[in-house]
C-alpha atoms as a PDB file:
ATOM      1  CA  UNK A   1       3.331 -14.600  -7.845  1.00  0.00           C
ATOM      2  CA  UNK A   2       3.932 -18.024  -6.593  1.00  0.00           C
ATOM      3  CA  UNK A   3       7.055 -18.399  -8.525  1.00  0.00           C
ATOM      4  CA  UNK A   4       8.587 -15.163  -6.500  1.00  0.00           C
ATOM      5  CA  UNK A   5      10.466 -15.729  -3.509  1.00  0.00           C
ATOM      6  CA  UNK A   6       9.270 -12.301  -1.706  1.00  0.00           C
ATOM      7  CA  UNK A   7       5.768 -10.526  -1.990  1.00  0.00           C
ATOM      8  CA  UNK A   8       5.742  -7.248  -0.037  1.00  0.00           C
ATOM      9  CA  UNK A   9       2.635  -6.033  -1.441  1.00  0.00           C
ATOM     10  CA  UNK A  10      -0.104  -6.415  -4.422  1.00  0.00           C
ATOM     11  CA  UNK A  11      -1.329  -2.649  -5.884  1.00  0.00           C
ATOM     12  CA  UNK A  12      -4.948  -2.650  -7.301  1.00  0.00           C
ATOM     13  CA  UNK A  13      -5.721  -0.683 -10.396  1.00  0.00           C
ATOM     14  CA  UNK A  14      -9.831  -0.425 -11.023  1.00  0.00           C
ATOM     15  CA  UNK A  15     -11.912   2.481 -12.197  1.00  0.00           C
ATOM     16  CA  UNK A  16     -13.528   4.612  -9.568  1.00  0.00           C
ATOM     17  CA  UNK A  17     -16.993   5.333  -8.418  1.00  0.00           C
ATOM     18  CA  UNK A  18     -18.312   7.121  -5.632  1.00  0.00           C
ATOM     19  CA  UNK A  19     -21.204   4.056  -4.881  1.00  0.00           C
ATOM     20  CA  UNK A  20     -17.656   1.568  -5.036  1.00  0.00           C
ATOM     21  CA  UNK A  21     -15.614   3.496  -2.935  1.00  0.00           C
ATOM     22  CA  UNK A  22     -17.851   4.520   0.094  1.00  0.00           C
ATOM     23  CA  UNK A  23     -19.859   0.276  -0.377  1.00  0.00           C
ATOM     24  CA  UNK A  24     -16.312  -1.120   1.496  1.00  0.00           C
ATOM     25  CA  UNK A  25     -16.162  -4.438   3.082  1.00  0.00           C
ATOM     26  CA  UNK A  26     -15.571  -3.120   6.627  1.00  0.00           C
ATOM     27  CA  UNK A  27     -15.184   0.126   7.973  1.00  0.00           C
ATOM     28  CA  UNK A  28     -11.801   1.776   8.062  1.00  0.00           C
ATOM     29  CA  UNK A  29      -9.720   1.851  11.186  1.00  0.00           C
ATOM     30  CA  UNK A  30      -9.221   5.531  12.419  1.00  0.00           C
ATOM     31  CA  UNK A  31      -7.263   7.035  15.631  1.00  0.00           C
ATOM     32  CA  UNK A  32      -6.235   4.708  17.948  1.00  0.00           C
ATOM     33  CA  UNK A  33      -7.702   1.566  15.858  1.00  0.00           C
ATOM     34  CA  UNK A  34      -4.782   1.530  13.911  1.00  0.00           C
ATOM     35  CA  UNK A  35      -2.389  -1.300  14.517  1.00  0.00           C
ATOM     36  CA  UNK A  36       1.026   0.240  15.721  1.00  0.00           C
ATOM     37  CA  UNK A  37       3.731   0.333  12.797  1.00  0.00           C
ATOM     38  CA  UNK A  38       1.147   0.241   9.883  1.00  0.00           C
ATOM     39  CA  UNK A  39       2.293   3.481   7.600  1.00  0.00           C
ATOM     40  CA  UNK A  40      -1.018   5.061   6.112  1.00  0.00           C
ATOM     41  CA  UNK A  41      -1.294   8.111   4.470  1.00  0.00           C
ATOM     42  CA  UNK A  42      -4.397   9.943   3.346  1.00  0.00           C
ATOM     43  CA  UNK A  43      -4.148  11.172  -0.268  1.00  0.00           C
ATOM     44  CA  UNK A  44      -4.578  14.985  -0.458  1.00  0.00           C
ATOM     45  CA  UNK A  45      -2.295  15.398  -3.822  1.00  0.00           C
ATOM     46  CA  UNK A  46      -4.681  15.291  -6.923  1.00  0.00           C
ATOM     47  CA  UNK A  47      -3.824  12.429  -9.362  1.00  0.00           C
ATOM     48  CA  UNK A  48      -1.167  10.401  -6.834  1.00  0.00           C
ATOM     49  CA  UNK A  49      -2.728   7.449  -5.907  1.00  0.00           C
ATOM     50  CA  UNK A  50       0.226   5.509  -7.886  1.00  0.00           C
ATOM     51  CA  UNK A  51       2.895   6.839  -6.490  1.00  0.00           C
ATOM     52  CA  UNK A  52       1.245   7.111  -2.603  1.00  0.00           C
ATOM     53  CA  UNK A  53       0.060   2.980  -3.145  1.00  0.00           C
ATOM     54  CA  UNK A  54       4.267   2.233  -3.968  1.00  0.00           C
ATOM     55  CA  UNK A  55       5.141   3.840  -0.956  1.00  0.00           C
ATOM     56  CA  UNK A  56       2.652   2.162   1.004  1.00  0.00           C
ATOM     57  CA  UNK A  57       4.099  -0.743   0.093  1.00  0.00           C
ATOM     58  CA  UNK A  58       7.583   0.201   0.616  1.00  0.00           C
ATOM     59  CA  UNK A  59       6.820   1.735   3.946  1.00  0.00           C
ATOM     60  CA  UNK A  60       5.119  -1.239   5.163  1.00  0.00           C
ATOM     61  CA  UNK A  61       7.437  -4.166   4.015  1.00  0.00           C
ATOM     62  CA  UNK A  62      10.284  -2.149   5.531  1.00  0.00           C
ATOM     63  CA  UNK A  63       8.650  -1.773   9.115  1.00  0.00           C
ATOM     64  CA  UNK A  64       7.790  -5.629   9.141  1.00  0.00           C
ATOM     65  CA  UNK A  65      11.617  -6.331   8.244  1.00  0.00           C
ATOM     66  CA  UNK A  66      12.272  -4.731  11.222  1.00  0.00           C
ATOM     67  CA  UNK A  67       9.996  -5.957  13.542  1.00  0.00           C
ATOM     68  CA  UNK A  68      10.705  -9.120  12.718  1.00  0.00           C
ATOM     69  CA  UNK A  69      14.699  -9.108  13.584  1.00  0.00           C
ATOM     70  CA  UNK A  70      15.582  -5.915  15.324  1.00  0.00           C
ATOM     71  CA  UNK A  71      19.304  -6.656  15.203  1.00  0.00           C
ATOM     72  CA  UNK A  72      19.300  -6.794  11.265  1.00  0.00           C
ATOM     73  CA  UNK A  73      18.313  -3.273  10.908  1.00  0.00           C
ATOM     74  CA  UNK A  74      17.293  -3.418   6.997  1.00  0.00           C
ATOM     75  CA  UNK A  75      15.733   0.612   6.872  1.00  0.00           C
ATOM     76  CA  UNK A  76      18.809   2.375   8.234  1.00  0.00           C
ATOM     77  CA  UNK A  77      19.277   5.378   6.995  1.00  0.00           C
ATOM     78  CA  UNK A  78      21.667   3.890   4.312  1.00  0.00           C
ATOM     79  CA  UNK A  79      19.205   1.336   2.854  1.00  0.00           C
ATOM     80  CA  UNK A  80      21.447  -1.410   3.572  1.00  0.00           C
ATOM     81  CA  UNK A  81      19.834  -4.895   4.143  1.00  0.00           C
ATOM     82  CA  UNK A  82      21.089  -7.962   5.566  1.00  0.00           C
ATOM     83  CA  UNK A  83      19.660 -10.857   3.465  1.00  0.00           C
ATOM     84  CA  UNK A  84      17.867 -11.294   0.297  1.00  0.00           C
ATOM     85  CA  UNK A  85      13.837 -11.396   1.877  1.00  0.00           C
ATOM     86  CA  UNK A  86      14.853  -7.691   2.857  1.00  0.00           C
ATOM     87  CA  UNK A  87      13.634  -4.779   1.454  1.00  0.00           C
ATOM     88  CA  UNK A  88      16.024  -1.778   1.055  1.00  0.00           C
ATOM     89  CA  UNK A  89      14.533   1.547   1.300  1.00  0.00           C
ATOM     90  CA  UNK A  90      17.848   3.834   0.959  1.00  0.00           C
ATOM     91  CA  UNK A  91      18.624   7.305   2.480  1.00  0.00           C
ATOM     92  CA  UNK A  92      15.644   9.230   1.280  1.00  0.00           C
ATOM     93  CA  UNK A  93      12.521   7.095   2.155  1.00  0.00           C
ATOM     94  CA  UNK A  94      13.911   5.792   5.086  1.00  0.00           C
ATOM     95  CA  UNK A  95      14.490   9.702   6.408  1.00  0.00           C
ATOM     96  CA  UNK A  96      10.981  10.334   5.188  1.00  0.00           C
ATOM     97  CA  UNK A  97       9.590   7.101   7.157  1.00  0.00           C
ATOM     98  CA  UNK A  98      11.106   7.955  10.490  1.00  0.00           C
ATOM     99  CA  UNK A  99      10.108  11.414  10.579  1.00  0.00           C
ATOM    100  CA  UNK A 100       6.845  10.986   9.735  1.00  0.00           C
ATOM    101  CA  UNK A 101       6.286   8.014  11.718  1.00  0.00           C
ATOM    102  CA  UNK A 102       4.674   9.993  14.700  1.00  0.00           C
ATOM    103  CA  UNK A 103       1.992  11.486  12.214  1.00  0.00           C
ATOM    104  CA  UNK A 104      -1.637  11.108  11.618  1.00  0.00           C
ATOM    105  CA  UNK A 105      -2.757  10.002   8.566  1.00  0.00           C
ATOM    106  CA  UNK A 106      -3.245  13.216   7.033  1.00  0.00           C
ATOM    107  CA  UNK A 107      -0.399  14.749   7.748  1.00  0.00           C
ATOM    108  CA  UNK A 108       1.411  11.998   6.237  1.00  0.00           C
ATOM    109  CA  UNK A 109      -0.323  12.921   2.893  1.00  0.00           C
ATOM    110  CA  UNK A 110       0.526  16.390   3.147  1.00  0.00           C
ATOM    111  CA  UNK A 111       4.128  15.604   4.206  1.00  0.00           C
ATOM    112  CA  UNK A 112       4.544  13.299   1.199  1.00  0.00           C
ATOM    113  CA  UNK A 113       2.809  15.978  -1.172  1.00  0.00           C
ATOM    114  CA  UNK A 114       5.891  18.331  -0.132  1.00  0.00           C
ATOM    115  CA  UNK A 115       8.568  16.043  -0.490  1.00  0.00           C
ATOM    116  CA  UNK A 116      10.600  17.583  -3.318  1.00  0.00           C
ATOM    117  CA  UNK A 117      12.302  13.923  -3.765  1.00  0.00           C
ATOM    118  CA  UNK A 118       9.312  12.017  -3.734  1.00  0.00           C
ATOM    119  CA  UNK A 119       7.451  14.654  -6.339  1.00  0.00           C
ATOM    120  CA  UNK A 120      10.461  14.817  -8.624  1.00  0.00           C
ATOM    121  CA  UNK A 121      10.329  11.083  -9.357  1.00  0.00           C
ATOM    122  CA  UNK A 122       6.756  11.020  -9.717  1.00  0.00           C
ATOM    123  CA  UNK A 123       6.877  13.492 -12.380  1.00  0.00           C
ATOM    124  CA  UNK A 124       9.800  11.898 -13.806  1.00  0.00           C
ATOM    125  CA  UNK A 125       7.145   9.014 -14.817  1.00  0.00           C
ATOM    126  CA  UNK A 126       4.145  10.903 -15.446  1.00  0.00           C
ATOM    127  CA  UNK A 127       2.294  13.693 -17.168  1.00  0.00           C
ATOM    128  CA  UNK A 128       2.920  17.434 -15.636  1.00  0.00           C
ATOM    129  CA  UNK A 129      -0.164  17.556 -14.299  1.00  0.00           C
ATOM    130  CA  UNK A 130      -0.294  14.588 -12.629  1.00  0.00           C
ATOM    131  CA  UNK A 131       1.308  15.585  -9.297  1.00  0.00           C
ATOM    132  CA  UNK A 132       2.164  18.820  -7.993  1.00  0.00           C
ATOM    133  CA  UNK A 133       3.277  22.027 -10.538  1.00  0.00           C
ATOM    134  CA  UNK A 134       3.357  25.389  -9.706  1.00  0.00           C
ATOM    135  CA  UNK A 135       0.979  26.761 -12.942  1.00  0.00           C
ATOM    136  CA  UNK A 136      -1.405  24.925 -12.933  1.00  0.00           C
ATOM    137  CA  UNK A 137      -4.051  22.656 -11.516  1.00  0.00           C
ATOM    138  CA  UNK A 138      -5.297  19.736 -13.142  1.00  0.00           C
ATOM    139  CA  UNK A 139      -8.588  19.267 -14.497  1.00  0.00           C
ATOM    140  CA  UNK A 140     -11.746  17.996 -12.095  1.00  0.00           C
ATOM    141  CA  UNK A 141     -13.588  14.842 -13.446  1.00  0.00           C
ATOM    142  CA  UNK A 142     -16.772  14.889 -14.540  1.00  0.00           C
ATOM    143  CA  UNK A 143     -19.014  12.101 -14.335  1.00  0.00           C
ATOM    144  CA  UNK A 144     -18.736  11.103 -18.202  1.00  0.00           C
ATOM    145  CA  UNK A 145     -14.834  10.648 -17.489  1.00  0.00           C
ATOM    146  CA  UNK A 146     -13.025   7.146 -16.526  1.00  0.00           C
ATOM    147  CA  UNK A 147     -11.620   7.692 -13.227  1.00  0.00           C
ATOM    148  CA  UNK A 148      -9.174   4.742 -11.944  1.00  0.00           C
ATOM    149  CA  UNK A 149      -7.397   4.781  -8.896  1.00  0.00           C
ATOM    150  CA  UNK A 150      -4.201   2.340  -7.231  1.00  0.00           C
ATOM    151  CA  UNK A 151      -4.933   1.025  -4.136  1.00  0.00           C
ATOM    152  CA  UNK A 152      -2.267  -1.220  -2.032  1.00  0.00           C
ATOM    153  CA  UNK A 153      -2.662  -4.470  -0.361  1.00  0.00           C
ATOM    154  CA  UNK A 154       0.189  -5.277   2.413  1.00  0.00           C
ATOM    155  CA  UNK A 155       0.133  -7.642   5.612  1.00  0.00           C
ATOM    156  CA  UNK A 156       0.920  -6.824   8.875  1.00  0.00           C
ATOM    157  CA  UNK A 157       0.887  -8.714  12.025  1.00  0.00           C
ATOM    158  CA  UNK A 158      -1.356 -11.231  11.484  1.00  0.00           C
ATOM    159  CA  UNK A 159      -3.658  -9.755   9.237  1.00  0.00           C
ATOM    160  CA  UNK A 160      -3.677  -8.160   5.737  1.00  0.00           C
ATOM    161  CA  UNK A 161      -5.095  -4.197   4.998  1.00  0.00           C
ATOM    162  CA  UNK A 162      -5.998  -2.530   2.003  1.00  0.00           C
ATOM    163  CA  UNK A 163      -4.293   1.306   2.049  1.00  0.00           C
ATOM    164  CA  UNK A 164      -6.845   3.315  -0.018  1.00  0.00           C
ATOM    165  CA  UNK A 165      -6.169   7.179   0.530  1.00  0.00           C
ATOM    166  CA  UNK A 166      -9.175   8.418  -0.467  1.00  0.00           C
ATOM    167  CA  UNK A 167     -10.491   6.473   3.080  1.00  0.00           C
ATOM    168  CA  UNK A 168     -10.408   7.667   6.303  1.00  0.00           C
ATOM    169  CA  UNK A 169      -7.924   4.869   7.228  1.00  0.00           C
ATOM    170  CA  UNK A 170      -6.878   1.480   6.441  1.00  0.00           C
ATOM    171  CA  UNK A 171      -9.637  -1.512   5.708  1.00  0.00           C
ATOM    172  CA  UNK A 172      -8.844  -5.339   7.351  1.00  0.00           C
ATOM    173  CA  UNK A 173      -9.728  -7.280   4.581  1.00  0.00           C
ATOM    174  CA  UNK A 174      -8.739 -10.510   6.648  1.00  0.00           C
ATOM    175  CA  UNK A 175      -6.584 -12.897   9.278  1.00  0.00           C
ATOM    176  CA  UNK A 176      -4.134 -14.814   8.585  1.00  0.00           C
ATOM    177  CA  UNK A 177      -5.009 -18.122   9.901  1.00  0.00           C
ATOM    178  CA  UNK A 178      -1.760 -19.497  12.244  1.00  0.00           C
ATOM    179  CA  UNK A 179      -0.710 -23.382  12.026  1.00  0.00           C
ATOM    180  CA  UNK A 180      -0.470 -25.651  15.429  1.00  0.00           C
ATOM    181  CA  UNK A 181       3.310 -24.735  16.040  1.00  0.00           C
ATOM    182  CA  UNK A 182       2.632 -21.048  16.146  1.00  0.00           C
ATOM    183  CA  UNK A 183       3.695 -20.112  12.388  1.00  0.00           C
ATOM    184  CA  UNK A 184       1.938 -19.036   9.315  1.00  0.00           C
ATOM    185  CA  UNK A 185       0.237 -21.768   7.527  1.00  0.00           C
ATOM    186  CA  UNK A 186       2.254 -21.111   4.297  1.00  0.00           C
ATOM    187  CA  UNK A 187       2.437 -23.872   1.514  1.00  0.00           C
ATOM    188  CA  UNK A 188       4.221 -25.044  -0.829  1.00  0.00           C
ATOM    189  CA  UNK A 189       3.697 -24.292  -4.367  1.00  0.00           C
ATOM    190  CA  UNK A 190       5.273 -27.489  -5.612  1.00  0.00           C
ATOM    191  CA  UNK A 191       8.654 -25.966  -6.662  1.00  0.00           C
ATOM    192  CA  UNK A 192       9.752 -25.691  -2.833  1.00  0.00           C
ATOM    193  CA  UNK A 193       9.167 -22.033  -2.475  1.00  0.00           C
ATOM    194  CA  UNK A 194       6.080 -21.461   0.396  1.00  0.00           C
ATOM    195  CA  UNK A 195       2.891 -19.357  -0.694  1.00  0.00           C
ATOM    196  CA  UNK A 196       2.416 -17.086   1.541  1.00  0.00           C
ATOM    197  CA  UNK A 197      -1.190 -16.906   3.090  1.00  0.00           C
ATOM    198  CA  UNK A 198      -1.672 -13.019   2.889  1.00  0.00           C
ATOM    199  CA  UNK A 199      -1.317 -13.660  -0.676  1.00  0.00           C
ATOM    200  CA  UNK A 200      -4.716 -15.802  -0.755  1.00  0.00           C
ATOM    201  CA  UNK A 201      -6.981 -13.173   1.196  1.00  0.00           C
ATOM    202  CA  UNK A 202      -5.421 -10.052  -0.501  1.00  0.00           C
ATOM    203  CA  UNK A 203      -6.387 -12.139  -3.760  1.00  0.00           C
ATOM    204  CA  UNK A 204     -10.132 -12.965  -2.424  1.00  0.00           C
ATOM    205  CA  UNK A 205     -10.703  -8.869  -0.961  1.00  0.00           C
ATOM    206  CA  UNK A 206      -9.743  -7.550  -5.128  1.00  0.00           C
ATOM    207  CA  UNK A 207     -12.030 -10.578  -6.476  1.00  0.00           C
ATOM    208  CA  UNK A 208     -14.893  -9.160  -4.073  1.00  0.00           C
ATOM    209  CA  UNK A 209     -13.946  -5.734  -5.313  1.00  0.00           C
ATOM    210  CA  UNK A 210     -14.446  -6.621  -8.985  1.00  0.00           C
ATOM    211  CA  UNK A 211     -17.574  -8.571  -8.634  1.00  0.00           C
ATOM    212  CA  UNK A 212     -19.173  -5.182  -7.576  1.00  0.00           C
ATOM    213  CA  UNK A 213     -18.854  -3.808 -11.118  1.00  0.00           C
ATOM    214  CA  UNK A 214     -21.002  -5.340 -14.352  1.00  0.00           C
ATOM    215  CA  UNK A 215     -19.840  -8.418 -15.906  1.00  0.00           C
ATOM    216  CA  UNK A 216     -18.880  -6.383 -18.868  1.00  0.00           C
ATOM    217  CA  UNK A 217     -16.332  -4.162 -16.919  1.00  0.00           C
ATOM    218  CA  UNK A 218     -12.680  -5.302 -17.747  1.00  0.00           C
ATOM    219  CA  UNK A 219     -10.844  -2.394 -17.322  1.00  0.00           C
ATOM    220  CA  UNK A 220      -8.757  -3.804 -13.982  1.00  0.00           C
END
């Protein structure tokens, strides 16, 4: 990662529990708690965690692009961007972003569970059943099954959230700390590209997550 010039986002892939998922760090940030601009969604499509944790990603990265130069617009509606730390969304997602932006997190899930666009790629990549079809629904779990689920990890502001759907919003996992001049306390990773700092406390919230399971669990 250090060798990249741009990190929007890290996705988490890790086998789910029930005792895992409700055992979080901190509690998730609901209503009002929610720091303006942050996109979350709750997950109400069976089986799209993967696709739902890209998007938060996406969503995110393009918000901060914006708040951070609102004369280089890099999410209009024709995904164009302005320089190469920009992320381009293009017609489609941008369209979806702005009308959604006014909606709580569970209509967010709902709207991006009827997105023909946004289900027709999905599919594209994955099984039948692992979005929406019209004839059929896919099979429940059962406790003898391996259940793994994608979880995003994205900073904003000054501080760095894990999107998990299946919550009841996003999780702070940590600050990032600010240098005496008023900027991020990035360094350099010898090669003259910085590190950024989310990168360190998104890295330290999925090591806490994996020392939860046994020693013998490798399956990340």
């Amino acid at each position: 990662l250090k060798c990249l010039p741009k990190v929007f986002g890290l996705i988490f892939l890790f086998k789910w529990t029930k005792d895992g998922h409700l055992n979080s760090a901190a509690p998730p940030l609901t209503g009002s708690d929610i720091p303006e601009g942050l996109f979350f969604a709750k997950q109400t499509v069976t089986n799209a965690c993967a696709t739902q944790a890209i998007l938060s990603v996406l969503f995110n990265a393009a918000a901060d692009n914006n708040n951070d130069d609102s004369s280089n617009n890099s999410d209009d509606v024709n995904g164009k961007s302005g320089d190469g730390d920009s992320l381009s969304l293009g017609g489609v997602l941008s369209n979806f972003r702005s009308f959604t932006s006014t909606f709580p997190p569970d209509l967010r899930g709902e709207a991006i569970g009827a997105s023909e666009d946004i289900r027709t790629a999905h599919n594209s990549f994955a099984r039948r059943d692992a979005f929406i079809t019209d004839d059929s629904k896919p099979r429940i779990a059962t406790d003898d099954d391996d259940v793994f689920h994608f979880v995003a990890y994205v900073p904003h502001g000054d501080a760095v959230y894990e999107l998990d759907g299946l919550k009841d919003g996003p999780v702070m996992v940590g600050k990032m700390a600010q240098s005496s001049e008023g900027g991020d306390d990035s360094k350099s990773n010898g090669d003259g590209n910085a590190v950024e700092p989310w990168l360190s406390i998104a890295r330290g919230a999925i090591q806490e997550r994996i020392e939860r399971y046994a020693a013998s669990e490798i399956k990340f």
